[in-house]
N, C-alpha and C. Protein backbone atom coordinates (compact mmCIF):
# COMPACT_ATOMS: atom_id res chain seq x y z
N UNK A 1 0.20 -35.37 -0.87
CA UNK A 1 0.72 -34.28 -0.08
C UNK A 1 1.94 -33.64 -0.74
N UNK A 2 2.19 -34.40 -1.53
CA UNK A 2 4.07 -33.83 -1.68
C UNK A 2 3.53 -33.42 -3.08
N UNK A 3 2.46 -33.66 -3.91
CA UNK A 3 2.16 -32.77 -5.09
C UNK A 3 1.99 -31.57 -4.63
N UNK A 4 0.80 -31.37 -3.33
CA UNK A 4 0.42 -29.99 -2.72
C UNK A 4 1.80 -28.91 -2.22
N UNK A 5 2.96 -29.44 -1.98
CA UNK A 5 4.68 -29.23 -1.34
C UNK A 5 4.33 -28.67 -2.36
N UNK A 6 4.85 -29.43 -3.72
CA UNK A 6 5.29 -28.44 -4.86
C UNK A 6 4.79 -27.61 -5.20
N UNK A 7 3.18 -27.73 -5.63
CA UNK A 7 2.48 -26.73 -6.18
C UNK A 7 2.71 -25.08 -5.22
N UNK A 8 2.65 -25.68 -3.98
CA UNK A 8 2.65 -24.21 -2.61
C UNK A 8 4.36 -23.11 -2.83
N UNK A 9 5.52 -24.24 -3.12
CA UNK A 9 7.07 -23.81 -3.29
C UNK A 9 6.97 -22.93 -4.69
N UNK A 10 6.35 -23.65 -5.60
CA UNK A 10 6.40 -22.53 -7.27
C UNK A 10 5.75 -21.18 -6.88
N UNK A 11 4.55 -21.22 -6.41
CA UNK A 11 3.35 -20.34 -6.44
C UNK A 11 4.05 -19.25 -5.57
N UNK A 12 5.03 -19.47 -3.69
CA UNK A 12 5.27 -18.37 -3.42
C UNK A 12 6.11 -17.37 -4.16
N UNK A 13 7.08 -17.53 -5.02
CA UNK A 13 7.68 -16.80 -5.31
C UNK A 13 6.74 -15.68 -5.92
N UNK A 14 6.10 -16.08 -6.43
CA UNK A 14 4.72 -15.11 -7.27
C UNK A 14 4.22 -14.13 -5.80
N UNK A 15 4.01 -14.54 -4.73
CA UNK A 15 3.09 -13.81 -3.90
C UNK A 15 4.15 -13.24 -3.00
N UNK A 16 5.42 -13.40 -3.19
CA UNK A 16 6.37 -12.71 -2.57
C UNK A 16 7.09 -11.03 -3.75
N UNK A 17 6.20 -10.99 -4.61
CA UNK A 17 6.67 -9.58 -5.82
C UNK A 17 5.30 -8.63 -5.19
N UNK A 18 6.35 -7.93 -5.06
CA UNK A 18 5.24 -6.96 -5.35
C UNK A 18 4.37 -5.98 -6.47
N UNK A 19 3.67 -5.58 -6.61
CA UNK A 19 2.86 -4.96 -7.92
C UNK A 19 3.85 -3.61 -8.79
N UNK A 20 4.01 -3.71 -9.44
CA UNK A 20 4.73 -2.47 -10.63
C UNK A 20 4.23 -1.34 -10.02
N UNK A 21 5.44 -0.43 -9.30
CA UNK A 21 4.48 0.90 -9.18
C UNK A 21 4.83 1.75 -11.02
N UNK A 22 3.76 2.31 -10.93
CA UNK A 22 3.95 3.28 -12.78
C UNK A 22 4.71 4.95 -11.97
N UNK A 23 5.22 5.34 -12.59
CA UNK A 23 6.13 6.75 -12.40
C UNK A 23 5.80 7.95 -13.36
N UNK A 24 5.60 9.14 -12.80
CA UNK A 24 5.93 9.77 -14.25
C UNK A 24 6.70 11.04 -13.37
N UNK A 25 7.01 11.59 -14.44
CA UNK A 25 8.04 12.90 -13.76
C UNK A 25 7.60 14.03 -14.44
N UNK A 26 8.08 15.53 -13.86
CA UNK A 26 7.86 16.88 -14.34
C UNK A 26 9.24 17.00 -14.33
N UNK A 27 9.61 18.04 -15.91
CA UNK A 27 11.19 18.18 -16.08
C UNK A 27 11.22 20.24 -16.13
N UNK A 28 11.45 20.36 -15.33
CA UNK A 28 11.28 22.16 -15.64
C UNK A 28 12.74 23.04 -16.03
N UNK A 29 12.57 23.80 -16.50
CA UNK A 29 14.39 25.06 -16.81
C UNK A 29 13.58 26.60 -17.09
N UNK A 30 14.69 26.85 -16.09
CA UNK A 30 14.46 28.15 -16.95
C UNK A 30 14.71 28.67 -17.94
N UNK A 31 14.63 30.01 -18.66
CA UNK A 31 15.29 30.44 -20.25
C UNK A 31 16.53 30.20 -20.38
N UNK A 32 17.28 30.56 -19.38
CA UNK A 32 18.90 30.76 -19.68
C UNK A 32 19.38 29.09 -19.83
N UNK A 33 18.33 27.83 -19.16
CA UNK A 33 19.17 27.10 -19.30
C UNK A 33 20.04 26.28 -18.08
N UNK A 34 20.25 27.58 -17.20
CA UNK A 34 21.04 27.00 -16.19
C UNK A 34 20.63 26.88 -14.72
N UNK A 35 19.12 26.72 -14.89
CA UNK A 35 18.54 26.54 -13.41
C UNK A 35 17.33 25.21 -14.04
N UNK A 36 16.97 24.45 -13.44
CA UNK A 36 15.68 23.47 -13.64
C UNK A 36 15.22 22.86 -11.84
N UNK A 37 13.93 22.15 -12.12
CA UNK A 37 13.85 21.54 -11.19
C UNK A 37 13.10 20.21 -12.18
N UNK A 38 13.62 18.71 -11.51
CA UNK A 38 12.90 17.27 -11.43
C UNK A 38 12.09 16.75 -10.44
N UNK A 39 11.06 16.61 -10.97
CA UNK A 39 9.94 16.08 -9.96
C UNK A 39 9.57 14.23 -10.29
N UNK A 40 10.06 13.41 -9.24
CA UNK A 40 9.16 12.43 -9.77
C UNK A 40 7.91 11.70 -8.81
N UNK A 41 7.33 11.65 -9.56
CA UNK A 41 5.88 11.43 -9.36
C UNK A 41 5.37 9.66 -9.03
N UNK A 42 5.28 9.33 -8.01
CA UNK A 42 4.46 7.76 -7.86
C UNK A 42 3.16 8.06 -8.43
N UNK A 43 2.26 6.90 -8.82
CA UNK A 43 1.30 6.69 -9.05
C UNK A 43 0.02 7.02 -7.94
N UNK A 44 -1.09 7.29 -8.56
CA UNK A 44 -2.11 7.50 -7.59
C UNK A 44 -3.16 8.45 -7.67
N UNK A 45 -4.28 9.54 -7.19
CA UNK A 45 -4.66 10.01 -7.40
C UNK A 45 -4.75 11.63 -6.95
N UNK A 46 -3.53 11.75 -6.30
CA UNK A 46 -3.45 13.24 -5.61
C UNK A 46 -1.54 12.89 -5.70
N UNK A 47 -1.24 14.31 -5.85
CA UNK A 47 0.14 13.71 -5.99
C UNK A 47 0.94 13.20 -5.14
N UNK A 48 1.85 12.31 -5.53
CA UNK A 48 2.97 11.44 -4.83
C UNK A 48 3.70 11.81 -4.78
N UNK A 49 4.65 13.13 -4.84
CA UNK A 49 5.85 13.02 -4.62
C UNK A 49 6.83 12.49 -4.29
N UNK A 50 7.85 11.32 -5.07
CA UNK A 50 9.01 10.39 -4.57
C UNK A 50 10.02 11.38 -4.09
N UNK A 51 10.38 12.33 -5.29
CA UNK A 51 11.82 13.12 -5.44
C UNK A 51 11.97 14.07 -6.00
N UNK A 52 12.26 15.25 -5.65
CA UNK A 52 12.89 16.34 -5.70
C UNK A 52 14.03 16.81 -6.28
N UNK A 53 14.74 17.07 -7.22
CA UNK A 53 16.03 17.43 -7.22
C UNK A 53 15.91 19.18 -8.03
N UNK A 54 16.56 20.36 -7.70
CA UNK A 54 16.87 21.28 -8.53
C UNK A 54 17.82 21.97 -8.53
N UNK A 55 18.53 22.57 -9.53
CA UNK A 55 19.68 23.15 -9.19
C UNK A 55 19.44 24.87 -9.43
N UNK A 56 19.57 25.66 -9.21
CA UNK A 56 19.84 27.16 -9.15
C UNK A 56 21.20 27.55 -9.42
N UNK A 57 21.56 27.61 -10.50
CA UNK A 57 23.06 28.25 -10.74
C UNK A 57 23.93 26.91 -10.18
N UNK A 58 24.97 27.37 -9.11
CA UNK A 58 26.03 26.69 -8.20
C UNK A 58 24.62 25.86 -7.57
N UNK A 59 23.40 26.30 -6.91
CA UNK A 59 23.09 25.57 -5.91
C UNK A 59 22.59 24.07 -6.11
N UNK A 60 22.68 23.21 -5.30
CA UNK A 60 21.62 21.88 -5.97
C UNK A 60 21.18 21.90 -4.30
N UNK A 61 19.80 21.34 -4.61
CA UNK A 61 18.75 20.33 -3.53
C UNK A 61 18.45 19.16 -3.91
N UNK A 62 18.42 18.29 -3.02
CA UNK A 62 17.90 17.15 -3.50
C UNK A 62 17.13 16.60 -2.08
N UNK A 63 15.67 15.93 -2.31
CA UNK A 63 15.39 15.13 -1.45
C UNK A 63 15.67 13.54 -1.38
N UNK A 64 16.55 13.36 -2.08
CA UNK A 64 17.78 11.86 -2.48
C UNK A 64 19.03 12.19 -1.32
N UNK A 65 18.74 10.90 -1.06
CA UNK A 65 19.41 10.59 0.27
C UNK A 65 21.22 10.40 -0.55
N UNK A 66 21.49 9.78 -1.75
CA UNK A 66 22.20 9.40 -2.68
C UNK A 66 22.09 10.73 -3.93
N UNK A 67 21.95 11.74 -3.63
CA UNK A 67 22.15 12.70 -5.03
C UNK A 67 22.92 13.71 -4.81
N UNK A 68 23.22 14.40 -5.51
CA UNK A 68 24.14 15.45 -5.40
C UNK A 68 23.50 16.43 -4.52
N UNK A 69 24.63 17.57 -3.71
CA UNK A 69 23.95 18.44 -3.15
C UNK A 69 22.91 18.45 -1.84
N UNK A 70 22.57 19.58 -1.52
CA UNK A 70 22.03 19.52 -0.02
C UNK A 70 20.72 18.66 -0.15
N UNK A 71 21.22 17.59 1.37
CA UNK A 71 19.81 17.39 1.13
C UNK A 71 18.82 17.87 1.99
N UNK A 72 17.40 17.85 1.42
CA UNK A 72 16.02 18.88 2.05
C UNK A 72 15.21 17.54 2.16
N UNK A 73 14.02 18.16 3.03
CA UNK A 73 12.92 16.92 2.98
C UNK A 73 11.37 18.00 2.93
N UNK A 74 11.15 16.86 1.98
CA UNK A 74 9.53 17.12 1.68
C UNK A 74 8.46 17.45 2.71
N UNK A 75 8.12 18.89 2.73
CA UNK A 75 7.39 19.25 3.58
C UNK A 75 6.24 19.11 3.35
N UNK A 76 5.51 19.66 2.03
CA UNK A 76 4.30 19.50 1.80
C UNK A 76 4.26 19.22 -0.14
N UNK A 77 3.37 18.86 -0.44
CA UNK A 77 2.99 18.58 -2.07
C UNK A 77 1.78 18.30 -2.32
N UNK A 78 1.08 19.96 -2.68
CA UNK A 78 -0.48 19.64 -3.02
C UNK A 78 -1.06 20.35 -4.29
N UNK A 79 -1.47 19.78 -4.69
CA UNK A 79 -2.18 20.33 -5.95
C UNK A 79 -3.86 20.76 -6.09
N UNK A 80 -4.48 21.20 -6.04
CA UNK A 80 -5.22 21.82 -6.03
C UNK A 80 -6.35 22.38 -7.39
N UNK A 81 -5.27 21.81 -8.24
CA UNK A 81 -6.18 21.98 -9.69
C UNK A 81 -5.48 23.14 -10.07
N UNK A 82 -6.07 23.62 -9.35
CA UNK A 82 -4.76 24.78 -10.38
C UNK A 82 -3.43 25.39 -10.30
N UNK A 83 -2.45 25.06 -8.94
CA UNK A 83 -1.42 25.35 -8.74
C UNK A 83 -0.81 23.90 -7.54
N UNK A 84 0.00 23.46 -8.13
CA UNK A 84 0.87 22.33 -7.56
C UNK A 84 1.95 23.41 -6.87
N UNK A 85 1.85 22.81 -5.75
CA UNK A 85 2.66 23.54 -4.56
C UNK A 85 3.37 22.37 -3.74
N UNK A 86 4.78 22.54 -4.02
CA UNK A 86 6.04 21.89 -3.29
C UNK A 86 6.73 22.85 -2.25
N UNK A 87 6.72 22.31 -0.86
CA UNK A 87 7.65 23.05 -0.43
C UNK A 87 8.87 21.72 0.58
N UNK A 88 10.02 22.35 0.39
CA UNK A 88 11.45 21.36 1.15
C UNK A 88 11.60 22.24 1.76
N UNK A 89 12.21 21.66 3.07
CA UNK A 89 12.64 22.03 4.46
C UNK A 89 13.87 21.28 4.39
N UNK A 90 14.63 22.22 5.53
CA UNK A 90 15.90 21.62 5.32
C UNK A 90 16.04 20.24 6.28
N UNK A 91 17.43 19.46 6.73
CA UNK A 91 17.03 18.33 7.20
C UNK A 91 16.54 18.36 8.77
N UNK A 92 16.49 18.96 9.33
CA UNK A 92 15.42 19.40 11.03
C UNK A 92 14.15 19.88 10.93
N UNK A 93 14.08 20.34 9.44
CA UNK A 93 12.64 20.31 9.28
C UNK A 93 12.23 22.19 10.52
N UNK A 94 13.25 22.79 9.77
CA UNK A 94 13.42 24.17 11.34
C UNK A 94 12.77 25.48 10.06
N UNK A 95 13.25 25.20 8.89
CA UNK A 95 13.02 26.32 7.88
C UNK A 95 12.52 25.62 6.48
N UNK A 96 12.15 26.90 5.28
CA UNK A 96 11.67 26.56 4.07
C UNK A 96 12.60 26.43 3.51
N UNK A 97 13.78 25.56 3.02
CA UNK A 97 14.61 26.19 1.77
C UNK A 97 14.24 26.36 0.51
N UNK A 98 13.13 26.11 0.44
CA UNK A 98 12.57 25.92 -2.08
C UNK A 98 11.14 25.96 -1.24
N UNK A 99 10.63 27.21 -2.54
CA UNK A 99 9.11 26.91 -2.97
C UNK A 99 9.18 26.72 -4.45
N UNK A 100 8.57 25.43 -4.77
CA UNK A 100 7.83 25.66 -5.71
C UNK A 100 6.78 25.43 -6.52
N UNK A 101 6.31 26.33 -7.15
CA UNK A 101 4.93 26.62 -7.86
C UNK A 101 4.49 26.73 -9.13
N UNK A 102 3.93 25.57 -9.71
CA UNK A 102 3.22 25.60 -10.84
C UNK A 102 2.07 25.33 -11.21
N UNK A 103 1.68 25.73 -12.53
CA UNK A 103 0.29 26.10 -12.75
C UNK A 103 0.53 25.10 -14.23
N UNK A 104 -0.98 24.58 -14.42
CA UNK A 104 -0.86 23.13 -15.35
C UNK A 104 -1.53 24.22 -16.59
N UNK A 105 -1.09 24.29 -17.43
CA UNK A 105 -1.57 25.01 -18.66
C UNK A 105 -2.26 23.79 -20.06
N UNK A 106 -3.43 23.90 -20.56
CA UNK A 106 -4.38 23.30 -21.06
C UNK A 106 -3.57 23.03 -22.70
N UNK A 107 -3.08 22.08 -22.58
CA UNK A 107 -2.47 21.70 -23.87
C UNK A 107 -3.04 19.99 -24.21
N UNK A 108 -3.44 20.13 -25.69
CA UNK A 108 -3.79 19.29 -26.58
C UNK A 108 -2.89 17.68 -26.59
N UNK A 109 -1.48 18.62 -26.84
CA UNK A 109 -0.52 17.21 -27.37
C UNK A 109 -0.15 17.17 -25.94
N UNK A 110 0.34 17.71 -24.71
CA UNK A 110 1.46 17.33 -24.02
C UNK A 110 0.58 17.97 -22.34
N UNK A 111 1.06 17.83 -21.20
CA UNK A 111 0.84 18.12 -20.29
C UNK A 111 1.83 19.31 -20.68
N UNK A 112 2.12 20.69 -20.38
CA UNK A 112 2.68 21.82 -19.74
C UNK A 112 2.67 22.69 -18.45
N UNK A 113 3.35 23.04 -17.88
CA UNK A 113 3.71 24.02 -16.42
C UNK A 113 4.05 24.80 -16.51
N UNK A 114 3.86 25.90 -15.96
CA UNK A 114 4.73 27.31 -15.80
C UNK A 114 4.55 27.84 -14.08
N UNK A 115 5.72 28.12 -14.06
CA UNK A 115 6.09 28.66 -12.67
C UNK A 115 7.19 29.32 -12.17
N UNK A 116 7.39 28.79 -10.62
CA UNK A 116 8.35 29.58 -9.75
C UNK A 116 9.14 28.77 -9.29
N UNK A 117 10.44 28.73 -8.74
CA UNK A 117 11.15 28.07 -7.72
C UNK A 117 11.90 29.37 -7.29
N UNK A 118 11.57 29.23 -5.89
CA UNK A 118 12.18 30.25 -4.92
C UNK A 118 13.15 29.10 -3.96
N UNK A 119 14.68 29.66 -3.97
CA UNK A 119 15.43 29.11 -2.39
C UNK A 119 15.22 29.85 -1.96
N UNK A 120 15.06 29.88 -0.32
CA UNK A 120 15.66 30.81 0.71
C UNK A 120 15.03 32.22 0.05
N UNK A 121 15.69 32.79 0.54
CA UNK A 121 15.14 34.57 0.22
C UNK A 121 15.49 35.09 -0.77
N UNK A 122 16.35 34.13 -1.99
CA UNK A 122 16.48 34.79 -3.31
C UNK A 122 15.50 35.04 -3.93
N UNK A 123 15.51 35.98 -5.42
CA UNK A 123 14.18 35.99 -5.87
C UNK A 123 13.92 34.81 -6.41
N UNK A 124 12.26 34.64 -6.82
CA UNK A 124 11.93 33.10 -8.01
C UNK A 124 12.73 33.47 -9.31
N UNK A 125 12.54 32.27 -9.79
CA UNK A 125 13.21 31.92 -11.00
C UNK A 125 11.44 31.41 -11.42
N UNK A 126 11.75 32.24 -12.68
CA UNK A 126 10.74 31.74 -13.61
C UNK A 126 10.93 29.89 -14.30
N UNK A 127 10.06 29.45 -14.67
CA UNK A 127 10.47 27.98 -14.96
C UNK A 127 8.89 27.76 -16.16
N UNK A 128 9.38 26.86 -17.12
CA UNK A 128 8.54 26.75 -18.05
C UNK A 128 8.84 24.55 -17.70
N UNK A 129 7.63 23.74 -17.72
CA UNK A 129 7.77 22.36 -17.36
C UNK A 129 7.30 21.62 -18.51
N UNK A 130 7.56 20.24 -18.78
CA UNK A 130 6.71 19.33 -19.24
C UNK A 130 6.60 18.34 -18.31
N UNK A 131 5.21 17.87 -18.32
CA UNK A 131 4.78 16.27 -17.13
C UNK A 131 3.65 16.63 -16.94
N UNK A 132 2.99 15.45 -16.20
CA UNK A 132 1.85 15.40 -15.84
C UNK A 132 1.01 16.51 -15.06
C-alpha cells in the first residue's frame, strides 16, 4: 500500500499542469511610424483573441487589465478568410471605440496584413502587419 502512497504523491504533480497553450501575435504600424496595433493570438482554429493593445498618436487602448491606457473590451473577433475583423467597446460595453480591419495578403516567406484601425469617429489609419 505505501508503494501505491508514493507512486499516486509523484504522479499528481504531473496531472495538476496544465497543457502549453502555443501563442502567436500580429504586429501592425503605420508609415509614419507613430500609430500600430498588437494582436495576440491563443491557439486554435478560428481566432482567439487574448489581447489588444494600439496606440494612435497620444491615444493608447488596451484590452489588458495591467497595460497602459484606456481600457476597452473585446466585442467581437472574426475572420472570415478574407478580412479579420476586431471590434473594442469601451468598459460598459455602451459604444465602439476601435475598428479594426485586415485583409491576409498571399505571401511565400511570411504571413502579411494590410488594413484599417478606426477610434471613435476619427478617420482610419492605414496599417501594413506581419502574423498569422
Amino acid at each position: 500500500m505505501k508503494l501505491y502512497q508514493a507512486a499516486l504523491m509523484l504522479c499528481m504533480p504531473l496531472a495538476l499542469t496544465g497543457a502549453a497553450h502555443a501563442t502567436q501575435s500580429i504586429s501592425c504600424s503605420d508609415m509614419k511610424g507613430d500609430s500600430g496595433v498588437d494582436i495576440l493570438l491563443g491557439a486554435g482554429p478560428v481566432p482567439n483573441v487574448l489581447a489588444v493593445t494600439l496606440a494612435l498618436g497620444e491615444r493608447r487602448l488596451t484590452t489588458d487589465p495591467a497595460g497602459e491606457g484606456e481600457i476597452v473590451t473585446l466585442a467581437q473577433a472574426y475572420d472570415d478568410g478574407e478580412v479579420f475583423r476586431i471590434d473594442l467597446m469601451d468598459d460598459q460595453a455602451t459604444r465602439r471605440m476601435a475598428a479594426i480591419r485586415l485583409i491576409l495578403a498571399d505571401h511565400d516567406t511570411r504571413p502579411l496584413r494590410i488594413g484599417t484601425v478606426q477610434v471613435e469617429d476619427e478617420p482610419p489609419v492605414g496599417l501594413s502587419c506581419e502574423g498569422p
